[in-house]
Protein backbone atom coordinates (compact mmCIF):
# COMPACT_ATOMS: atom_id res chain seq x y z
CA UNK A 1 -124.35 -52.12 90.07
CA UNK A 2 -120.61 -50.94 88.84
CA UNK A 3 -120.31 -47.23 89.33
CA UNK A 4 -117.41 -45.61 88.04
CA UNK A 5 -115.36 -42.54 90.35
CA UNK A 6 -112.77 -40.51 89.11
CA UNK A 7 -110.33 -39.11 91.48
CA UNK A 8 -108.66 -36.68 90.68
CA UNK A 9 -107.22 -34.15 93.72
CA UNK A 10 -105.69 -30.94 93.19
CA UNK A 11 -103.85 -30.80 96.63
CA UNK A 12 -100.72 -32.34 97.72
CA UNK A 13 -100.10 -33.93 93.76
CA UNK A 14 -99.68 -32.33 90.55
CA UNK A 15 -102.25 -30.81 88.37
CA UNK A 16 -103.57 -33.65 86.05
CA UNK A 17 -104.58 -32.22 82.30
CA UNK A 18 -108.12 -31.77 80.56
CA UNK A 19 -107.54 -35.31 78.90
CA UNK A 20 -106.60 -37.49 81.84
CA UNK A 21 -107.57 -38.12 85.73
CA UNK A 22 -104.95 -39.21 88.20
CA UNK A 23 -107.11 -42.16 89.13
CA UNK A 24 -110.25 -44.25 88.12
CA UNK A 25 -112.08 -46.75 90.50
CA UNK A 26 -114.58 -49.23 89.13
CA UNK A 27 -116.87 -50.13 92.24
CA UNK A 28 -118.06 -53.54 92.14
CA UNK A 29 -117.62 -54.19 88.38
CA UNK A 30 -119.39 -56.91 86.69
CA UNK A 31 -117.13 -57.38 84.27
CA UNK A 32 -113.51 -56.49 83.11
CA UNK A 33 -111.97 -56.96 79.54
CA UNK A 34 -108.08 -56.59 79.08
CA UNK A 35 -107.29 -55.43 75.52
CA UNK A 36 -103.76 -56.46 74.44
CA UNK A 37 -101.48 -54.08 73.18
CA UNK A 38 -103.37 -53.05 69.62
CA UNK A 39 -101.93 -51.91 66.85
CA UNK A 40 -102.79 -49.93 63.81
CA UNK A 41 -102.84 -52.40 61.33
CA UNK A 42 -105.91 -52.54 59.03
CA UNK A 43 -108.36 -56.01 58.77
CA UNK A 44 -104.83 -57.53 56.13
CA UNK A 45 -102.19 -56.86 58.97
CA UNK A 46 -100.66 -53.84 56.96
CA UNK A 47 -99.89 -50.95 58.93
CA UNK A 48 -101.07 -47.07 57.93
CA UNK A 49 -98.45 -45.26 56.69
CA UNK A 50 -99.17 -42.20 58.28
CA UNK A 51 -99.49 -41.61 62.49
CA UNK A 52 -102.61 -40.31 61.98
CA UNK A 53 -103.90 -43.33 59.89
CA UNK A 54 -102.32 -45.94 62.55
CA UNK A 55 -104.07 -43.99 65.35
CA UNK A 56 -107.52 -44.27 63.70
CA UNK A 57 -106.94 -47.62 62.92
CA UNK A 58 -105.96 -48.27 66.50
CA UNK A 59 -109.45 -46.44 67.67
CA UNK A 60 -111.01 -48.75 65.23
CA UNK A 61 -109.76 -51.98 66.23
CA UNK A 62 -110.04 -50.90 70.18
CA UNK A 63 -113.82 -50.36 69.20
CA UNK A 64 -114.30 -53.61 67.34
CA UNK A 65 -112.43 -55.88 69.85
CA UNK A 66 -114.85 -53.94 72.84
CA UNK A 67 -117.76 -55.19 70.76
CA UNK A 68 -116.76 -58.38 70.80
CA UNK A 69 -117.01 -58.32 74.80
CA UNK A 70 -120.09 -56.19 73.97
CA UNK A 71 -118.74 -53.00 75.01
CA UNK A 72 -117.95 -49.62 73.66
CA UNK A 73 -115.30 -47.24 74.21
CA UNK A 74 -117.57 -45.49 76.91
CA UNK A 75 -116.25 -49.00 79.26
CA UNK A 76 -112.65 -48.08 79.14
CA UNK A 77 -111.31 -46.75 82.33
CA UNK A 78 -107.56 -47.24 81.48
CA UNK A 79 -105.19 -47.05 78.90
CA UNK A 80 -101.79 -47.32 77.91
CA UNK A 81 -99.94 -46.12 74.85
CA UNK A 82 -96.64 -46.66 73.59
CA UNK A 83 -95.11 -44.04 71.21
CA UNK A 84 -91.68 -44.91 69.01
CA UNK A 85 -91.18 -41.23 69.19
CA UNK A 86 -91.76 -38.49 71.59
CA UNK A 87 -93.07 -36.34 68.63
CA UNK A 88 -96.57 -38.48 68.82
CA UNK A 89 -97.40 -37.57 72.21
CA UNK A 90 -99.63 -34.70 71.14
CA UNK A 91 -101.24 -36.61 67.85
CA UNK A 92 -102.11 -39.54 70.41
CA UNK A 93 -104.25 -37.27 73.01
CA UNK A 94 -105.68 -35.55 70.30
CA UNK A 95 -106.86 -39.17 68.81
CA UNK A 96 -107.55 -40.64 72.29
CA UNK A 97 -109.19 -37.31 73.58
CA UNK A 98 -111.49 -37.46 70.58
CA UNK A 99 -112.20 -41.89 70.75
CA UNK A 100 -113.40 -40.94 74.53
CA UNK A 101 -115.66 -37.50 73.33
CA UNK A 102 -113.09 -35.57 75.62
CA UNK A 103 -114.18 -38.19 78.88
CA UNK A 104 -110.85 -38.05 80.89
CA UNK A 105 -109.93 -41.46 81.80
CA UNK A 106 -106.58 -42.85 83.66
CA UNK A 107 -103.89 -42.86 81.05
CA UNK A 108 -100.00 -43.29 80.84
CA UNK A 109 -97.73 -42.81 77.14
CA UNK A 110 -94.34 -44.43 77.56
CA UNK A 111 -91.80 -44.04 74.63
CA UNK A 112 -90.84 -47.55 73.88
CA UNK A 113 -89.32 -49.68 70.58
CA UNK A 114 -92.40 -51.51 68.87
CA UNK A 115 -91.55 -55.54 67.89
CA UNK A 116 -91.51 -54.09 64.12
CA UNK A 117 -90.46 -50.43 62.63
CA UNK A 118 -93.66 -49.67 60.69
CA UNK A 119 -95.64 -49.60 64.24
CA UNK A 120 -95.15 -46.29 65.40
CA UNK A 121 -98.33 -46.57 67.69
CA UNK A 122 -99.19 -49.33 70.43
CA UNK A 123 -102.67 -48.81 72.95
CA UNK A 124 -103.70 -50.98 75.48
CA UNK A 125 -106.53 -50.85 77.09
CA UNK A 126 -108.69 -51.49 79.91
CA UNK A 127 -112.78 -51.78 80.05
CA UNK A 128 -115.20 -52.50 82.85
CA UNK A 129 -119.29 -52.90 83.06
C-alpha cells in the first residue's frame, strides 16, 4: 500500500514555509504520473490574459490531465513552477496553496523565459497512488 511521509526537519536546515515541505517520500507507490510542463491556456490554446486567469487555468488543466490517469490533485507530491517574473511568486502560492486545500507538498519556483511571451505561468507536476 503507497503511504506518503513528509519530511520536513527544523534542525540543521532552514525553516521551510506553511505552503511547502523540504521533502516528500512516496513508499512503495503503485503508480506515478509525470505531468509536463502545463500551461494556462484554455480548451482553444489561447492563453488568459490576466496571471490570475492563467493560474486557474493551469489548476484546471493539472486537474483534468490527473483524471485522465484517474487521479486528483490530492496525488501530487511534487511540483515545479516557472514564473516570467519574480512579481508572480506570491500569486502562484496563493493559487497552488489553495489547488492543494493548504496540503504542503515539495515545491520549487524558478524564474525562467516561457517558449512564447503570453505564458507568464508554467507548472509541472508530479502524482503518485
Amino acid at each position: 500500500m503507497t503511504q506518503i511521509v513528509n519530511h520536513d526537519p527544523t534542525d540543521g536546515v532552514y525553516p521551510s514555509t506553511d505552503d511547502y515541505v523540504h521533502a516528500v517520500e512516496v513508499q512503495a507507490p503503485d503508480r506515478l504520473v509525470f505531468v509536463s510542463g502545463t500551461m494556462g491556456l484554455d480548451p482553444t490554446g489561447a492563453p488568459g490574459t490576466t496571471l490570475d486567469e492563467q493560474l486557474t487555468l493551469i489548476w484546471s488543466n493539472i486537474r483534468t490531465i490527473l483524471a485522465s490517469a484517474g487521479m486528483t490533485l490530492d496525488n501530487i507530491v511534487r511540483l515545479t513552477s516557472y514564473l516570467r517574473d519574480p512579481s508572480y511568486a506570491e500569486a502562484n502560492a496563493r493559487a497552488r496553496t489553495q489547488a492543494l486545500g493548504n496540503r504542503p507538498v515539495a515545491t520549487t519556483a524558478l524564474i525562467a523565459q516561457t517558449l512564447e511571451p503570453t505564458w507568464l505561468v508554467e507548472i509541472e507536476a508530479i502524482a503518485a497512488t
